[in-house]
N, C-alpha and C. Protein backbone atom coordinates (compact mmCIF):
# COMPACT_ATOMS: atom_id res chain seq x y z
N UNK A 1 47.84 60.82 -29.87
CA UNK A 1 49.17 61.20 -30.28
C UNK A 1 49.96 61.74 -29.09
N UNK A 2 49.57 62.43 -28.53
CA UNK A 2 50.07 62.74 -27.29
C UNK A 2 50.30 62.20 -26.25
N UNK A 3 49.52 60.85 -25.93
CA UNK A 3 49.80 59.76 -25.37
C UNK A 3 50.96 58.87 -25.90
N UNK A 4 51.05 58.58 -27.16
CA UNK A 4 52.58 58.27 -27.34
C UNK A 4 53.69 58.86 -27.09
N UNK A 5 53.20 60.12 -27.31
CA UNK A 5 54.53 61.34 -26.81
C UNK A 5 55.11 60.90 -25.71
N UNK A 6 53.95 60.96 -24.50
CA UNK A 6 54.81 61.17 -22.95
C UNK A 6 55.16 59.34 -22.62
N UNK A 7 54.40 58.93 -23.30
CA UNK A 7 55.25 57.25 -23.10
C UNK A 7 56.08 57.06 -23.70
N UNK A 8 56.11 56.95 -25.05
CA UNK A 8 57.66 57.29 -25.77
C UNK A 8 59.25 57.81 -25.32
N UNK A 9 58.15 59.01 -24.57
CA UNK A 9 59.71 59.83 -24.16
C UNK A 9 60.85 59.21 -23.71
N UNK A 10 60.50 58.47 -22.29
CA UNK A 10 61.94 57.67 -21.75
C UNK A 10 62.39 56.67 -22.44
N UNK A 11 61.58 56.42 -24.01
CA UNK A 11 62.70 55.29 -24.61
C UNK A 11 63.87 56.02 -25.20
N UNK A 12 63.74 57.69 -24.99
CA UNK A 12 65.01 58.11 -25.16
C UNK A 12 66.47 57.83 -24.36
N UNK A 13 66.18 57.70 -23.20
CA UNK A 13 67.33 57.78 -22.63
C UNK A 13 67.68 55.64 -22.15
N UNK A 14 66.79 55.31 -22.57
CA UNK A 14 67.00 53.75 -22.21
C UNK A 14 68.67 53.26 -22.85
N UNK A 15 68.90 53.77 -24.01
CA UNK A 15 70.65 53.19 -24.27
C UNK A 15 71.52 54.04 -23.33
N UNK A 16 71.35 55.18 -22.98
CA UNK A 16 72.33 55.90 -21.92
C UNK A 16 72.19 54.99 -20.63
N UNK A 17 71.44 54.61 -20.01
CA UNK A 17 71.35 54.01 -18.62
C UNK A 17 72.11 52.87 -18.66
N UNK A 18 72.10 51.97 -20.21
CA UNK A 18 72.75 50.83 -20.47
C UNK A 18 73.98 50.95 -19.86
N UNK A 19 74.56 52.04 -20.06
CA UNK A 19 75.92 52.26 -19.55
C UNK A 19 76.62 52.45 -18.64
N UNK A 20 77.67 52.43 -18.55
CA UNK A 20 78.39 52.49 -16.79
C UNK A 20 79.46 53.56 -17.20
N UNK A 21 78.93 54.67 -15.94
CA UNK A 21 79.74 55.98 -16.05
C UNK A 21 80.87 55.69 -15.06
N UNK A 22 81.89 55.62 -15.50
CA UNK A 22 83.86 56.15 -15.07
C UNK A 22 84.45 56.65 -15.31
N UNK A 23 84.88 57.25 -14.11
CA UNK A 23 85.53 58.35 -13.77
C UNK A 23 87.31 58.04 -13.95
N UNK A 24 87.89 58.73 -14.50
CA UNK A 24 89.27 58.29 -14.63
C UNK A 24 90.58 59.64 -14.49
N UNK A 25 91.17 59.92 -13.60
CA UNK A 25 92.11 61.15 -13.97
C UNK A 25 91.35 62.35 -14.71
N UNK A 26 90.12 62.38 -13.87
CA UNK A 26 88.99 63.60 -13.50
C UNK A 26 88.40 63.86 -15.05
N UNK A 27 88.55 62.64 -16.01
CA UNK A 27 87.66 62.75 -17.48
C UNK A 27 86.58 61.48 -16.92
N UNK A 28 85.27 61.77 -17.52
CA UNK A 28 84.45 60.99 -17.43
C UNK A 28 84.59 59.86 -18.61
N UNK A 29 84.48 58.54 -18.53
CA UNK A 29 84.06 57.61 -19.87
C UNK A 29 82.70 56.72 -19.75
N UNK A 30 82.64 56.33 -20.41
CA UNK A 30 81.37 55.00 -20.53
C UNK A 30 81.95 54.06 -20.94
N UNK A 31 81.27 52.83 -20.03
CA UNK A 31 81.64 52.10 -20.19
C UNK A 31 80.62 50.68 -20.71
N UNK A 32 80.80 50.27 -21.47
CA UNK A 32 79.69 48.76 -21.28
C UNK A 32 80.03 47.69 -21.60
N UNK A 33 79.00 46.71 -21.15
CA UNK A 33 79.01 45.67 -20.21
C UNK A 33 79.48 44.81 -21.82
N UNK A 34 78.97 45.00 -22.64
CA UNK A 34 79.20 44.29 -23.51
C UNK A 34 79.69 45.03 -25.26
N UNK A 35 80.55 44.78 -25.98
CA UNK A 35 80.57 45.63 -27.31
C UNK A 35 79.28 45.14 -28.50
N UNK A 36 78.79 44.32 -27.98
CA UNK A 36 77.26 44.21 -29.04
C UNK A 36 76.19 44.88 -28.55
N UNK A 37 76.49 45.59 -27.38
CA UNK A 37 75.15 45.94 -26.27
C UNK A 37 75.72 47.72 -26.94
N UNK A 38 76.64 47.79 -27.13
CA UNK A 38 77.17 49.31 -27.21
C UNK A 38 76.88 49.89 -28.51
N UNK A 39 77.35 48.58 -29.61
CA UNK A 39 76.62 48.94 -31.03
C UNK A 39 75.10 48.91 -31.41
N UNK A 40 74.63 48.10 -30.62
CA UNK A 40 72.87 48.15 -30.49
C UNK A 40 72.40 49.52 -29.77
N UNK A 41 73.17 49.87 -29.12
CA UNK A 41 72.64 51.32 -28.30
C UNK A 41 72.75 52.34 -29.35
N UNK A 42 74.00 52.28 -29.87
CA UNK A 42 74.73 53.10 -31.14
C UNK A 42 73.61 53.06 -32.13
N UNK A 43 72.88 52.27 -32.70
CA UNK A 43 71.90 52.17 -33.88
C UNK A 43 70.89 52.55 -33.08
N UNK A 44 70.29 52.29 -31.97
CA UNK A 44 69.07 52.83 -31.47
C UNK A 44 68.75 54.50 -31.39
N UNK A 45 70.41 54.96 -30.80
CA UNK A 45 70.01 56.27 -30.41
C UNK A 45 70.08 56.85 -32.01
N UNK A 46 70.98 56.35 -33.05
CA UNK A 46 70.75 57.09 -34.24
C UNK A 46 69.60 57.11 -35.40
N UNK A 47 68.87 56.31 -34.69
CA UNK A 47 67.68 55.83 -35.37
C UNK A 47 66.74 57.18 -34.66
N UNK A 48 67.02 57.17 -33.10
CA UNK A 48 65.91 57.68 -32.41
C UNK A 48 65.91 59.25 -32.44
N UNK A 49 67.49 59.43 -32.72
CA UNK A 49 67.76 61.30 -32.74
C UNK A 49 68.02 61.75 -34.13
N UNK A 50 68.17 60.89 -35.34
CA UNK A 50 68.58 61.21 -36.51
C UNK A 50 67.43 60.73 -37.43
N UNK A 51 67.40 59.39 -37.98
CA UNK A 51 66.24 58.98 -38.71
C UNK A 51 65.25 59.42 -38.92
N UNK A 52 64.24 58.94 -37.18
CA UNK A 52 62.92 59.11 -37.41
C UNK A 52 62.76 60.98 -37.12
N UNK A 53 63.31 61.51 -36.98
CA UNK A 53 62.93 62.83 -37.14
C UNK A 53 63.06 63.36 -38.08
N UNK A 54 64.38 62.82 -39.32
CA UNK A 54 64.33 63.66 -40.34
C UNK A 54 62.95 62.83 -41.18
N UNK A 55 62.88 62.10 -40.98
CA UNK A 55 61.88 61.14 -41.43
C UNK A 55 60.66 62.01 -41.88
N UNK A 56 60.26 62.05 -40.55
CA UNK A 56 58.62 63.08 -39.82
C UNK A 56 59.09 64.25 -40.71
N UNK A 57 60.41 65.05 -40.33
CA UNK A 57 60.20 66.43 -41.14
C UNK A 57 60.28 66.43 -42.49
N UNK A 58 60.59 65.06 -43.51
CA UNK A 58 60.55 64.73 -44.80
C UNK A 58 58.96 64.90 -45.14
N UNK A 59 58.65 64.14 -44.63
CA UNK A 59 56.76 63.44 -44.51
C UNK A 59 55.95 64.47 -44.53
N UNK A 60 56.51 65.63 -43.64
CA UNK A 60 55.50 67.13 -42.97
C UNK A 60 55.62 67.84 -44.31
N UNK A 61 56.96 67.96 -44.78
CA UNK A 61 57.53 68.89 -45.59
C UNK A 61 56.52 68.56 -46.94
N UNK A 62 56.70 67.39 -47.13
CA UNK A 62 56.15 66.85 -49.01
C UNK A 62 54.51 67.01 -48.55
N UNK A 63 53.99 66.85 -47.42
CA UNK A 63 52.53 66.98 -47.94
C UNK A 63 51.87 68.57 -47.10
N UNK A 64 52.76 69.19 -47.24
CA UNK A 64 52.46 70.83 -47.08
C UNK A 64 52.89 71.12 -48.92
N UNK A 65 53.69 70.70 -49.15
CA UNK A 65 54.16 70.78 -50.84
C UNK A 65 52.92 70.24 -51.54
N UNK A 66 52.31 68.97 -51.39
CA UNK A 66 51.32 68.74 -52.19
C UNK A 66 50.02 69.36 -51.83
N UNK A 67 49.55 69.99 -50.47
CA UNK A 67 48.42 70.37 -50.59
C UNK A 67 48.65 71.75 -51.30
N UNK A 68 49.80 72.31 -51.05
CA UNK A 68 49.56 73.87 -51.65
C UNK A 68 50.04 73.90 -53.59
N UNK A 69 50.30 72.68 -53.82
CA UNK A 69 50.38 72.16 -55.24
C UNK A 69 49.23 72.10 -55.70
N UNK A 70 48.30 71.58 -55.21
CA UNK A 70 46.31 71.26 -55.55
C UNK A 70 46.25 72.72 -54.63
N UNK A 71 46.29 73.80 -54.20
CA UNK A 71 45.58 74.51 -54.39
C UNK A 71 46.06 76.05 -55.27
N UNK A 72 47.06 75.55 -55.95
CA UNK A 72 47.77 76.24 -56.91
C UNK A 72 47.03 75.73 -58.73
N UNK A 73 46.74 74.52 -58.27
CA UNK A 73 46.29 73.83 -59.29
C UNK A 73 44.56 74.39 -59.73
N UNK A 74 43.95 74.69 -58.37
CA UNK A 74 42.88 74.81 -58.56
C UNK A 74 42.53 76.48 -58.97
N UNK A 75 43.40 77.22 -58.31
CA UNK A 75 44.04 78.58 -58.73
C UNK A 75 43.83 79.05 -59.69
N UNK A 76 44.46 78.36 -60.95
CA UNK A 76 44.85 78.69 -61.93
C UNK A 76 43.49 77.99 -63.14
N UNK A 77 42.83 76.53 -62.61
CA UNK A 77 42.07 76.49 -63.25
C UNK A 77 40.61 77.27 -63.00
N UNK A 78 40.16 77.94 -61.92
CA UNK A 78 39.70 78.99 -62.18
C UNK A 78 40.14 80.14 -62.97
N UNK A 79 41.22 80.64 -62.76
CA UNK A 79 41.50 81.76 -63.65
C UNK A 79 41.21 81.51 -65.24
N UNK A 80 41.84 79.62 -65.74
CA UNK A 80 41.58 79.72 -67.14
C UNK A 80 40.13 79.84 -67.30
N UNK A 81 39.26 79.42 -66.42
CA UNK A 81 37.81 79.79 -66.31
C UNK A 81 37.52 81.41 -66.79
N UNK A 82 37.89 82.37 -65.94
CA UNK A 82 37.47 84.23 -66.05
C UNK A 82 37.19 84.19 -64.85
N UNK A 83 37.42 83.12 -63.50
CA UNK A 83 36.98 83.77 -62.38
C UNK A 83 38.00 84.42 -61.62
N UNK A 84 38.57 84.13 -61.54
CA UNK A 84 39.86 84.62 -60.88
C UNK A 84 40.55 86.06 -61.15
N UNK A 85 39.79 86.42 -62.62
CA UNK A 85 40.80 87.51 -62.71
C UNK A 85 39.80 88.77 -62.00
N UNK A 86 40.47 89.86 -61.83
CA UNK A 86 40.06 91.25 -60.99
C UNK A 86 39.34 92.10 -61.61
N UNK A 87 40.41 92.42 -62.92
CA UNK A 87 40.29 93.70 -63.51
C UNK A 87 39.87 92.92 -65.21
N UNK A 88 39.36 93.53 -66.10
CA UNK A 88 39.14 93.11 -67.69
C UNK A 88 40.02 93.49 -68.36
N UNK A 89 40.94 93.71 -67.94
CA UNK A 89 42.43 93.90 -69.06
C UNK A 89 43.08 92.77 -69.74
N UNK A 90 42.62 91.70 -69.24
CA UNK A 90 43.23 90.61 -69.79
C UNK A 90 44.34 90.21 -69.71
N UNK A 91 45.08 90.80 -68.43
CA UNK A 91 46.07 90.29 -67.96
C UNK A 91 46.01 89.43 -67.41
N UNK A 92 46.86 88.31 -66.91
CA UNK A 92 46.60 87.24 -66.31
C UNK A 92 47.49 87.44 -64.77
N UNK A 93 46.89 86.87 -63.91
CA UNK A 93 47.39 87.14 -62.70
C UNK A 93 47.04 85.38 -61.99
N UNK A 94 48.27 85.24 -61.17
CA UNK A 94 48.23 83.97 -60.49
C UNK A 94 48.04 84.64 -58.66
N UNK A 95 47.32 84.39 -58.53
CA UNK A 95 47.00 84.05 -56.77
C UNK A 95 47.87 83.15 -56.21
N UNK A 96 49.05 83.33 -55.50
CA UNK A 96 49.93 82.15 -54.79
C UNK A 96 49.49 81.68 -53.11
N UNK A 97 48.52 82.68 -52.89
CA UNK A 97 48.31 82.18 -51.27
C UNK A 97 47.16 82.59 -50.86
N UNK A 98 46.13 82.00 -50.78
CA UNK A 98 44.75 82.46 -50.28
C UNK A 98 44.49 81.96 -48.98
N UNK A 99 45.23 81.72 -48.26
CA UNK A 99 45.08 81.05 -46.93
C UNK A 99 44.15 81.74 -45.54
């Protein structure tokens, strides 16, 4: 995984290089060579800085949600067991984090 990391990396900046920096009445622009080369850069970099990251943090997010779902699950079916509880009062108590 980490080997994709550091090879990966410079396909970040591969649509910026596409471009040709000018200088004009001391504002910088970009310029390129072609307007299909500019909209292909346009979908790459929003794919590469927007998409796949919310992507990954969608993906991270739902299966931190489902493991602590099964161990909420398992929680509670001990407790309907009698193991879980502390005290014999017969109160019921939920455990939310045993980590």
């Amino acid at each position: 995984m980490l080997l994709c990391a550091w090879l990966g990396g410079p396909l970040y900046s591969v649509p910026r290089k596409l471009s040709i920096n000018h200088i004009e009445d001391g504002t910088c622009y970009q310029r390129w060579p072609d307007k299909d080369l500019h909209t292909f850069a346009g979908v790459v970099n929003t794919c590469l800085y927007l998409f796949i990251p919310v992507g990954i943090m969608v993906f991270v997010g739902v299966s931190i949600l489902r493991v602590l779902n099964n161990r909420m699950k398992v929680k509670v079916k001990r407790q309907d067991r009698g193991q879980g509880q502390k005290s014999g009062h017969g109160k019921e108590s939920v455990v939310v984090s045993n980590l």
